[in-house]
N, C-alpha and C. Protein backbone atom coordinates (compact mmCIF):
# COMPACT_ATOMS: atom_id res chain seq x y z
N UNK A 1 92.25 58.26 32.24
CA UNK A 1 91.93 58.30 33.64
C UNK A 1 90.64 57.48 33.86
N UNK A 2 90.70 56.40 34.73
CA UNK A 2 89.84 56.14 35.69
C UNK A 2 88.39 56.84 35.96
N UNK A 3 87.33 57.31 35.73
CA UNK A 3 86.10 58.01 36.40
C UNK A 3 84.91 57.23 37.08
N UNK A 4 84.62 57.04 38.51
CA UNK A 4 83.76 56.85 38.48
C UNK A 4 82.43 57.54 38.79
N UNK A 5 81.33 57.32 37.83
CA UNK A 5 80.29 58.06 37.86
C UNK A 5 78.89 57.69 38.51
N UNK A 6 78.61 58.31 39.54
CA UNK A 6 77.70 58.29 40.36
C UNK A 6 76.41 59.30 40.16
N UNK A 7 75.54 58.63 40.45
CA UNK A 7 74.34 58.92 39.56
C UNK A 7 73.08 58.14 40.24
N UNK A 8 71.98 59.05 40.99
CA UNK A 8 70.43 58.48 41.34
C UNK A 8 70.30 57.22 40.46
N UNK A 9 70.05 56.13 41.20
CA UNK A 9 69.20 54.63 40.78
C UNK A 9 67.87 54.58 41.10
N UNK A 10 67.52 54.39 42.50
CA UNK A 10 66.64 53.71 42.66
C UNK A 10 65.63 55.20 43.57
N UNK A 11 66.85 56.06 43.85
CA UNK A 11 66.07 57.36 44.29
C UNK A 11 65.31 58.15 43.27
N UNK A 12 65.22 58.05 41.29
CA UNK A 12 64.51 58.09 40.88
C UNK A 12 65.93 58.57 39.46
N UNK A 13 65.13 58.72 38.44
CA UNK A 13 66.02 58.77 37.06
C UNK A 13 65.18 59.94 36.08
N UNK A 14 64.77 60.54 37.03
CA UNK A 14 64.25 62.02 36.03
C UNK A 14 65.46 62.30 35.15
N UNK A 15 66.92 62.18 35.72
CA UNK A 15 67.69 63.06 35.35
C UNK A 15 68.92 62.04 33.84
N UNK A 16 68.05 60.96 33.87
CA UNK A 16 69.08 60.04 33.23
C UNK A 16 69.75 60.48 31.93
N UNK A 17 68.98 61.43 31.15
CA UNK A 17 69.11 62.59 30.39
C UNK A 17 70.31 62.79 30.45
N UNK A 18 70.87 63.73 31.34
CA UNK A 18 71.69 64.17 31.77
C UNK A 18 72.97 63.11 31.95
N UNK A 19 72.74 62.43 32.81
CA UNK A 19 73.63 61.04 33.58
C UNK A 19 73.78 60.65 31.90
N UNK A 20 73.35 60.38 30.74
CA UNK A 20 73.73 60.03 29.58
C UNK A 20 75.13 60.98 28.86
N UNK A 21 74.63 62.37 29.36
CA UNK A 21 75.20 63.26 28.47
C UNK A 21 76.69 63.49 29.30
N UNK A 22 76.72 63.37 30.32
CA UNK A 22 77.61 63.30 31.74
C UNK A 22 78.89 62.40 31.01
N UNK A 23 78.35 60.73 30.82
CA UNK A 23 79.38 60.14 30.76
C UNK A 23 79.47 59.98 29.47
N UNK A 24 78.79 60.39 28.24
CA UNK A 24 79.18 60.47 27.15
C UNK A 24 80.78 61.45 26.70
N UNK A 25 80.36 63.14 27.75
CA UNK A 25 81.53 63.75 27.66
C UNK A 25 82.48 63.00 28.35
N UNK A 26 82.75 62.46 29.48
CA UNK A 26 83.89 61.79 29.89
C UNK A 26 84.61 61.20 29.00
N UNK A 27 83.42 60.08 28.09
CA UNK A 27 84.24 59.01 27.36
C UNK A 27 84.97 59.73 25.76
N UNK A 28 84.38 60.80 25.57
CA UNK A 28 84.65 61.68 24.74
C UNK A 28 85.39 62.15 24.81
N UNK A 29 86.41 62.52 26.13
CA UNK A 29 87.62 63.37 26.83
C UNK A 29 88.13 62.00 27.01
N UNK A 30 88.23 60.74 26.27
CA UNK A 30 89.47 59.75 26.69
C UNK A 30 88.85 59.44 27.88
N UNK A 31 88.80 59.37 28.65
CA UNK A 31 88.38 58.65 29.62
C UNK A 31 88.05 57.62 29.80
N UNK A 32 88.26 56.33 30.87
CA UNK A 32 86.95 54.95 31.21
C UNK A 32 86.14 55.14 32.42
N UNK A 33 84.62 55.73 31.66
CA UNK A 33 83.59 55.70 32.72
C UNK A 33 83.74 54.30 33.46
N UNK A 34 84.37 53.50 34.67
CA UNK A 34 83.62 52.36 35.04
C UNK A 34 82.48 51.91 35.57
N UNK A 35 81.51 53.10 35.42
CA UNK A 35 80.17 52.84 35.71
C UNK A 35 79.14 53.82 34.77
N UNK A 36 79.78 53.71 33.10
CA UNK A 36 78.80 54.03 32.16
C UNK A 36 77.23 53.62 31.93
N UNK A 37 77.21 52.51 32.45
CA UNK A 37 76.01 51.58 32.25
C UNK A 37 75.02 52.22 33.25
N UNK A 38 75.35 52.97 34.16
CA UNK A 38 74.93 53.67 35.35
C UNK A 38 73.83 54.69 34.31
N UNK A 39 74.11 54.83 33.21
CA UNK A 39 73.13 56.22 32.51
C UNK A 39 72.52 55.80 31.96
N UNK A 40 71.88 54.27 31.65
CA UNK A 40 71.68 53.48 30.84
C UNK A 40 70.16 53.44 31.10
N UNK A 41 69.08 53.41 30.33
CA UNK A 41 67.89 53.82 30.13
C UNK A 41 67.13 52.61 31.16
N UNK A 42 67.68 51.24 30.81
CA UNK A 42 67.05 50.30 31.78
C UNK A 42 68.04 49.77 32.80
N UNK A 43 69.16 50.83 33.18
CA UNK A 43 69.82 50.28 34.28
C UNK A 43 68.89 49.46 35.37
N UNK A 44 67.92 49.72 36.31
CA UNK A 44 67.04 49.13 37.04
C UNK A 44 67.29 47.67 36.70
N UNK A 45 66.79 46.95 35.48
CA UNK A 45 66.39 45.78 34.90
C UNK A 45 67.89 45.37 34.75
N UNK A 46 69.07 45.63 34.63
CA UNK A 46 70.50 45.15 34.37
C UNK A 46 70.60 45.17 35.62
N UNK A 47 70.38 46.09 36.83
CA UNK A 47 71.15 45.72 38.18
C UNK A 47 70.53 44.71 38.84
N UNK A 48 68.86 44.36 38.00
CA UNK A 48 68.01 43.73 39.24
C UNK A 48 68.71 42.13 40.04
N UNK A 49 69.88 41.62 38.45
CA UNK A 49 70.38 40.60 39.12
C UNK A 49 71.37 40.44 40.10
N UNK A 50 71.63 41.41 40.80
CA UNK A 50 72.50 41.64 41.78
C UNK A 50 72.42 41.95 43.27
N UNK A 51 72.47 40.99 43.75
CA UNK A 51 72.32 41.14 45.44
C UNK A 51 72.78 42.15 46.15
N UNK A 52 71.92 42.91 46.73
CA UNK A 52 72.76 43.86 47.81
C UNK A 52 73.62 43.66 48.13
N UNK A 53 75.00 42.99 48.54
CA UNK A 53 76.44 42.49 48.75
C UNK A 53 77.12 43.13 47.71
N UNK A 54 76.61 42.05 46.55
CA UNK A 54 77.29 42.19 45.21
C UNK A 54 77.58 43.66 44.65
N UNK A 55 76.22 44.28 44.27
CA UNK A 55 76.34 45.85 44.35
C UNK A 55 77.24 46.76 45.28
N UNK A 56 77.26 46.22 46.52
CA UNK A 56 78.10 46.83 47.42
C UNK A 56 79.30 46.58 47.17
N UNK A 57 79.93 45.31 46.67
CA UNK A 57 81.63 44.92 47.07
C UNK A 57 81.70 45.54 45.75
N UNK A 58 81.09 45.33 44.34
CA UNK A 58 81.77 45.78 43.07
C UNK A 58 81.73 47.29 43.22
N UNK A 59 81.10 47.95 43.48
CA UNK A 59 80.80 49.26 43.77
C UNK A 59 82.08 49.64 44.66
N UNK A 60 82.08 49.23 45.77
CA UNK A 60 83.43 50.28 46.63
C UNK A 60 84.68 49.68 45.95
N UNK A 61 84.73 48.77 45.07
CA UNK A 61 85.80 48.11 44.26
C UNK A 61 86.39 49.34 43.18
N UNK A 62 85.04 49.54 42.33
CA UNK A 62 85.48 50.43 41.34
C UNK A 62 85.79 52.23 42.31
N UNK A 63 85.03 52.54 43.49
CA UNK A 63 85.74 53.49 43.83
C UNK A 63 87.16 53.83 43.99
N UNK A 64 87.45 52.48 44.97
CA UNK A 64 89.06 52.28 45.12
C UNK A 64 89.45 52.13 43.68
N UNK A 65 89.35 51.94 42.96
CA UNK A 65 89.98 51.96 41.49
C UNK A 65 90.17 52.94 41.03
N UNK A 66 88.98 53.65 40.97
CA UNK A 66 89.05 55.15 40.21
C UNK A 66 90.10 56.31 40.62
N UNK A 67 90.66 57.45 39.46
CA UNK A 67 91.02 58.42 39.46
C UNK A 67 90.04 59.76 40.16
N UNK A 68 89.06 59.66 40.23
CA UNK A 68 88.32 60.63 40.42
C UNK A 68 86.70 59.81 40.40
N UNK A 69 85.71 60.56 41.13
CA UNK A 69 84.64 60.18 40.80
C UNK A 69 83.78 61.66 40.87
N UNK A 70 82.66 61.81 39.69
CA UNK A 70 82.12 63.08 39.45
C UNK A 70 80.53 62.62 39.91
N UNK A 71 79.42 63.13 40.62
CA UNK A 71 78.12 62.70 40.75
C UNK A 71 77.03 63.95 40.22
N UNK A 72 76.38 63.29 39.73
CA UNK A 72 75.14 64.07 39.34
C UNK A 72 74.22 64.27 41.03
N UNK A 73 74.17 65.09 41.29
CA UNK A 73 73.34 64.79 42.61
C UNK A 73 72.00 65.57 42.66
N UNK A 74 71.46 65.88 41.44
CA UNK A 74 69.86 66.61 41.82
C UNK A 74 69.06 66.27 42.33
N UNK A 75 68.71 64.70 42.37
CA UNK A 75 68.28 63.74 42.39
C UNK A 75 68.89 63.01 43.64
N UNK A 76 68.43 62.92 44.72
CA UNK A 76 68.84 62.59 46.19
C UNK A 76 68.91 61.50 46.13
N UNK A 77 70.18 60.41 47.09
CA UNK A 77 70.25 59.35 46.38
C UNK A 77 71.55 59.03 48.10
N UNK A 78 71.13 57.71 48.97
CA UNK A 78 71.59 57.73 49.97
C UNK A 78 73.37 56.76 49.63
N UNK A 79 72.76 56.25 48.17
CA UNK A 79 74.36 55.39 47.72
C UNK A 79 75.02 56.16 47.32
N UNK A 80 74.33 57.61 46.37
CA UNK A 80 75.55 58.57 45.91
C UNK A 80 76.29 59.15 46.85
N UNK A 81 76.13 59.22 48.07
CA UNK A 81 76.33 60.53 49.08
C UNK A 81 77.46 59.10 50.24
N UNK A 82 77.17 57.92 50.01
CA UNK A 82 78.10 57.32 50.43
C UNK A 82 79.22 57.50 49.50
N UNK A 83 78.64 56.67 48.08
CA UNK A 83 80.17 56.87 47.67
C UNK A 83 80.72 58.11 47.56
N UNK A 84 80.27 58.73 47.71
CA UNK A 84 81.13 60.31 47.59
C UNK A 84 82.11 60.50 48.86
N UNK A 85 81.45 60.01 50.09
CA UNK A 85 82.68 59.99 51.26
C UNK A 85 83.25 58.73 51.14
N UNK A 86 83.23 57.86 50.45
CA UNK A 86 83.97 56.97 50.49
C UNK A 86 85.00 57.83 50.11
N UNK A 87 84.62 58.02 47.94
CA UNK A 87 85.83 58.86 47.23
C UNK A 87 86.76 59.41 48.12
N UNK A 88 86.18 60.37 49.19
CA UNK A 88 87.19 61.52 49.84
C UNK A 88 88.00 60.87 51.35
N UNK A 89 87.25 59.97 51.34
CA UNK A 89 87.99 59.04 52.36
C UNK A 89 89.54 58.50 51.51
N UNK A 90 89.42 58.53 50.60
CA UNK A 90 90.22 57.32 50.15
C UNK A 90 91.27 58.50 49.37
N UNK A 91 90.69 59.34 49.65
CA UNK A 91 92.09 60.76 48.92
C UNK A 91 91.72 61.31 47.12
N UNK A 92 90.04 60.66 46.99
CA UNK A 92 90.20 60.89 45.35
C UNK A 92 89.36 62.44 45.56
N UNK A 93 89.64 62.93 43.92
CA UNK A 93 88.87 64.24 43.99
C UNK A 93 87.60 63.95 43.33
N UNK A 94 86.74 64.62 43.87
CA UNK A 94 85.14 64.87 43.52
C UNK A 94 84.93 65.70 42.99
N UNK A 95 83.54 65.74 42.03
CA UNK A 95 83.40 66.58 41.99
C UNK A 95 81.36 66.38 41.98
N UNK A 96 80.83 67.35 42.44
CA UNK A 96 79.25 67.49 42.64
C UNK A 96 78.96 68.54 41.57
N UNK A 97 77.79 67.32 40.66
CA UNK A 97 76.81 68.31 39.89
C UNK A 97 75.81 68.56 40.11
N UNK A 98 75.11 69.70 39.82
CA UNK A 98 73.68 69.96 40.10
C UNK A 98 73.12 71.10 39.69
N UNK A 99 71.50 70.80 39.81
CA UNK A 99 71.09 71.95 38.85
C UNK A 99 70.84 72.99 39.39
N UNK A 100 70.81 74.80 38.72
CA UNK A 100 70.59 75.21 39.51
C UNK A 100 69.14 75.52 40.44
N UNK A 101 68.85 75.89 41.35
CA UNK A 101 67.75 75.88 41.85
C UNK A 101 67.31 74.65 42.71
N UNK A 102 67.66 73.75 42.69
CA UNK A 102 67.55 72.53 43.25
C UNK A 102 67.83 72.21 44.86
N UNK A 103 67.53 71.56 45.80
CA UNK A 103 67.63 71.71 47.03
C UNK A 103 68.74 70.30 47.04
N UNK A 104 69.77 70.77 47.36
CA UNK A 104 71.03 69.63 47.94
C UNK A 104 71.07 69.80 49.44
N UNK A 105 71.64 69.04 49.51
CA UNK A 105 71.95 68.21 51.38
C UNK A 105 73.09 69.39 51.62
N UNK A 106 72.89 69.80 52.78
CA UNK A 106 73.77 70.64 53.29
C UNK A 106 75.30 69.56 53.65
N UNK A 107 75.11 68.31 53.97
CA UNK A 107 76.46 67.52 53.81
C UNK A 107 76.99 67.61 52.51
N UNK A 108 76.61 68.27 51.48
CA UNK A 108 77.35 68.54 50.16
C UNK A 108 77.62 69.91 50.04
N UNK A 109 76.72 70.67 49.85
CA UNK A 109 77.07 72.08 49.82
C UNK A 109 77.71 73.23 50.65
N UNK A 110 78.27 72.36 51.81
CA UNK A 110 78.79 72.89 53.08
C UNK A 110 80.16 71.87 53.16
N UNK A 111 80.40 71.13 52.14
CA UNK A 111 82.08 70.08 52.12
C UNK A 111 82.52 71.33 51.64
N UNK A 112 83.94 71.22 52.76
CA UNK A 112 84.92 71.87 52.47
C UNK A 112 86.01 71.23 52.09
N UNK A 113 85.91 69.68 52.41
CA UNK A 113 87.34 68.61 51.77
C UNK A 113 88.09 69.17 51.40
N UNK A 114 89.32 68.74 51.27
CA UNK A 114 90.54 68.78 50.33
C UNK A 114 90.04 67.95 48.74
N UNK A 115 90.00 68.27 47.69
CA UNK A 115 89.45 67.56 46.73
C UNK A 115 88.07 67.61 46.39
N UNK A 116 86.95 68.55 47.28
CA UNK A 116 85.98 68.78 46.63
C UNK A 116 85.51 69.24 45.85
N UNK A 117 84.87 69.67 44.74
CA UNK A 117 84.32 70.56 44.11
C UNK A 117 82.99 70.42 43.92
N UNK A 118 82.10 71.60 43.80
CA UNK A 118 80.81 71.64 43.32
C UNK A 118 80.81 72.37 41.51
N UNK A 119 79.43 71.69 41.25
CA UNK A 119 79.39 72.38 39.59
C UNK A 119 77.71 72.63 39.77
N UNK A 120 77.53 73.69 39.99
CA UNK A 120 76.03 74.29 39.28
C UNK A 120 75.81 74.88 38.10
N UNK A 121 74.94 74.50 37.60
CA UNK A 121 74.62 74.33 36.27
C UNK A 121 73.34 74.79 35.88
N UNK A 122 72.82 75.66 34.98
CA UNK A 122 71.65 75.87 34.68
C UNK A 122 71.45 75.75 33.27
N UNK A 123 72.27 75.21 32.51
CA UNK A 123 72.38 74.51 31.11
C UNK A 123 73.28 73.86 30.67
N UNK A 124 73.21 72.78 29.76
CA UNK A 124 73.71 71.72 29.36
C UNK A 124 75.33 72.15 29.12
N UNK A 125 75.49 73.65 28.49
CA UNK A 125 76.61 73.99 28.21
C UNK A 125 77.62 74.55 29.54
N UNK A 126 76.95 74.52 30.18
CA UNK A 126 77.60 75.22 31.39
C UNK A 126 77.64 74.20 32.26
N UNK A 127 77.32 72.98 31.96
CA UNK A 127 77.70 70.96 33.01
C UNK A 127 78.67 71.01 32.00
N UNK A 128 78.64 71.13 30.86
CA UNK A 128 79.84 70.48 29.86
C UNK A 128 81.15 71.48 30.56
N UNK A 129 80.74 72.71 30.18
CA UNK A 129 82.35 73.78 30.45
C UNK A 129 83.13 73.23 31.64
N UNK A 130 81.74 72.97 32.73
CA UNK A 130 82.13 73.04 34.01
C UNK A 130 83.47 71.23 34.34
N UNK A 131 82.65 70.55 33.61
CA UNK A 131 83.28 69.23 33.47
C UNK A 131 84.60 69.04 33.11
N UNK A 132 84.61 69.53 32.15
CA UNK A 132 85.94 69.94 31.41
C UNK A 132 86.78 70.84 32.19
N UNK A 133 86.72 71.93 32.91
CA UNK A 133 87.51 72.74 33.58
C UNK A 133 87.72 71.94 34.74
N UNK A 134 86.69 70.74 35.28
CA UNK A 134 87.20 69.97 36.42
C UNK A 134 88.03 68.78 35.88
N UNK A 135 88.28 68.45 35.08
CA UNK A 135 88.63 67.43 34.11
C UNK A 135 90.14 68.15 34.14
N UNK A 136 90.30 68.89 33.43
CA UNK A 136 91.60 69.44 33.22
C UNK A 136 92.62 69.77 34.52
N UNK A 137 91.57 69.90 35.85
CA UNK A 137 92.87 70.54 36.42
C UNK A 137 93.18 69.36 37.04
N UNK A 138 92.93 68.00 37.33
CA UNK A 138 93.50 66.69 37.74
C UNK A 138 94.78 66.34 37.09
């Protein structure tokens, strides 16, 4: 399957940690992250050659491509929260991670979509379970 993974850039990368361990399990469950590089320690310095356009057309490219797209969202982020209504525009299922305790956008924690899901998490093992139980029922 298809995943694409959405993940804070430029809204900040406290969490890249995570965004590593995220699409490591994907690619680990068979999967093609098409936006693995997204967890990537100097993503910043790999995207810098890319024009706002460019980022934009390859980006809603790989949405329309994808099977599903999963986002880390602790980390507030005005491109994740597009592509996420893109995803549900376009009929794919979501799914929202986050930690617990953390303050999310009530436009996330208040989607009722067809195809949404949320995953709160207050340890590494409980993003993994949660991944996998969203993983499986697609």
């Amino acid at each position: 399957m298809n995943i694409y993974f959405s993940c804070s850039i430029t809204g900040g990368r406290n969490d890249q940690r995570i965004y590593q361990d995220i699409t490591e399990l994907l690619q680990a469950c068979g999967h093609v992250v098409l936006t693995a590089h997204l967890a990537d320690i100097n993503i910043l310095e790999m995207e810098g050659g890319l024009s706002p356009e460019q980022t934009y057309l390859r980006d809603c490219n790989w949405v329309e491509e994808c099977d599903a797209l999963v986002a880390e969202v602790s980390t507030p982020s005005h491109g994740v929260g597009y592509e996420i209504a893109l995803a549900l525009s376009l009929g794919k299922p979501v799914l929202c991670c986050y930690r617990k305790g953390v303050r999310v956008s009530k436009m996330l924690t208040g989607n009722t979509s067809h195809g949404y899901a949320q995953l709160v998490y207050a340890t590494d093992e409980e993003l993994r379970k949660g991944l996998i139980i969203f993983l499986e029922s697609l």
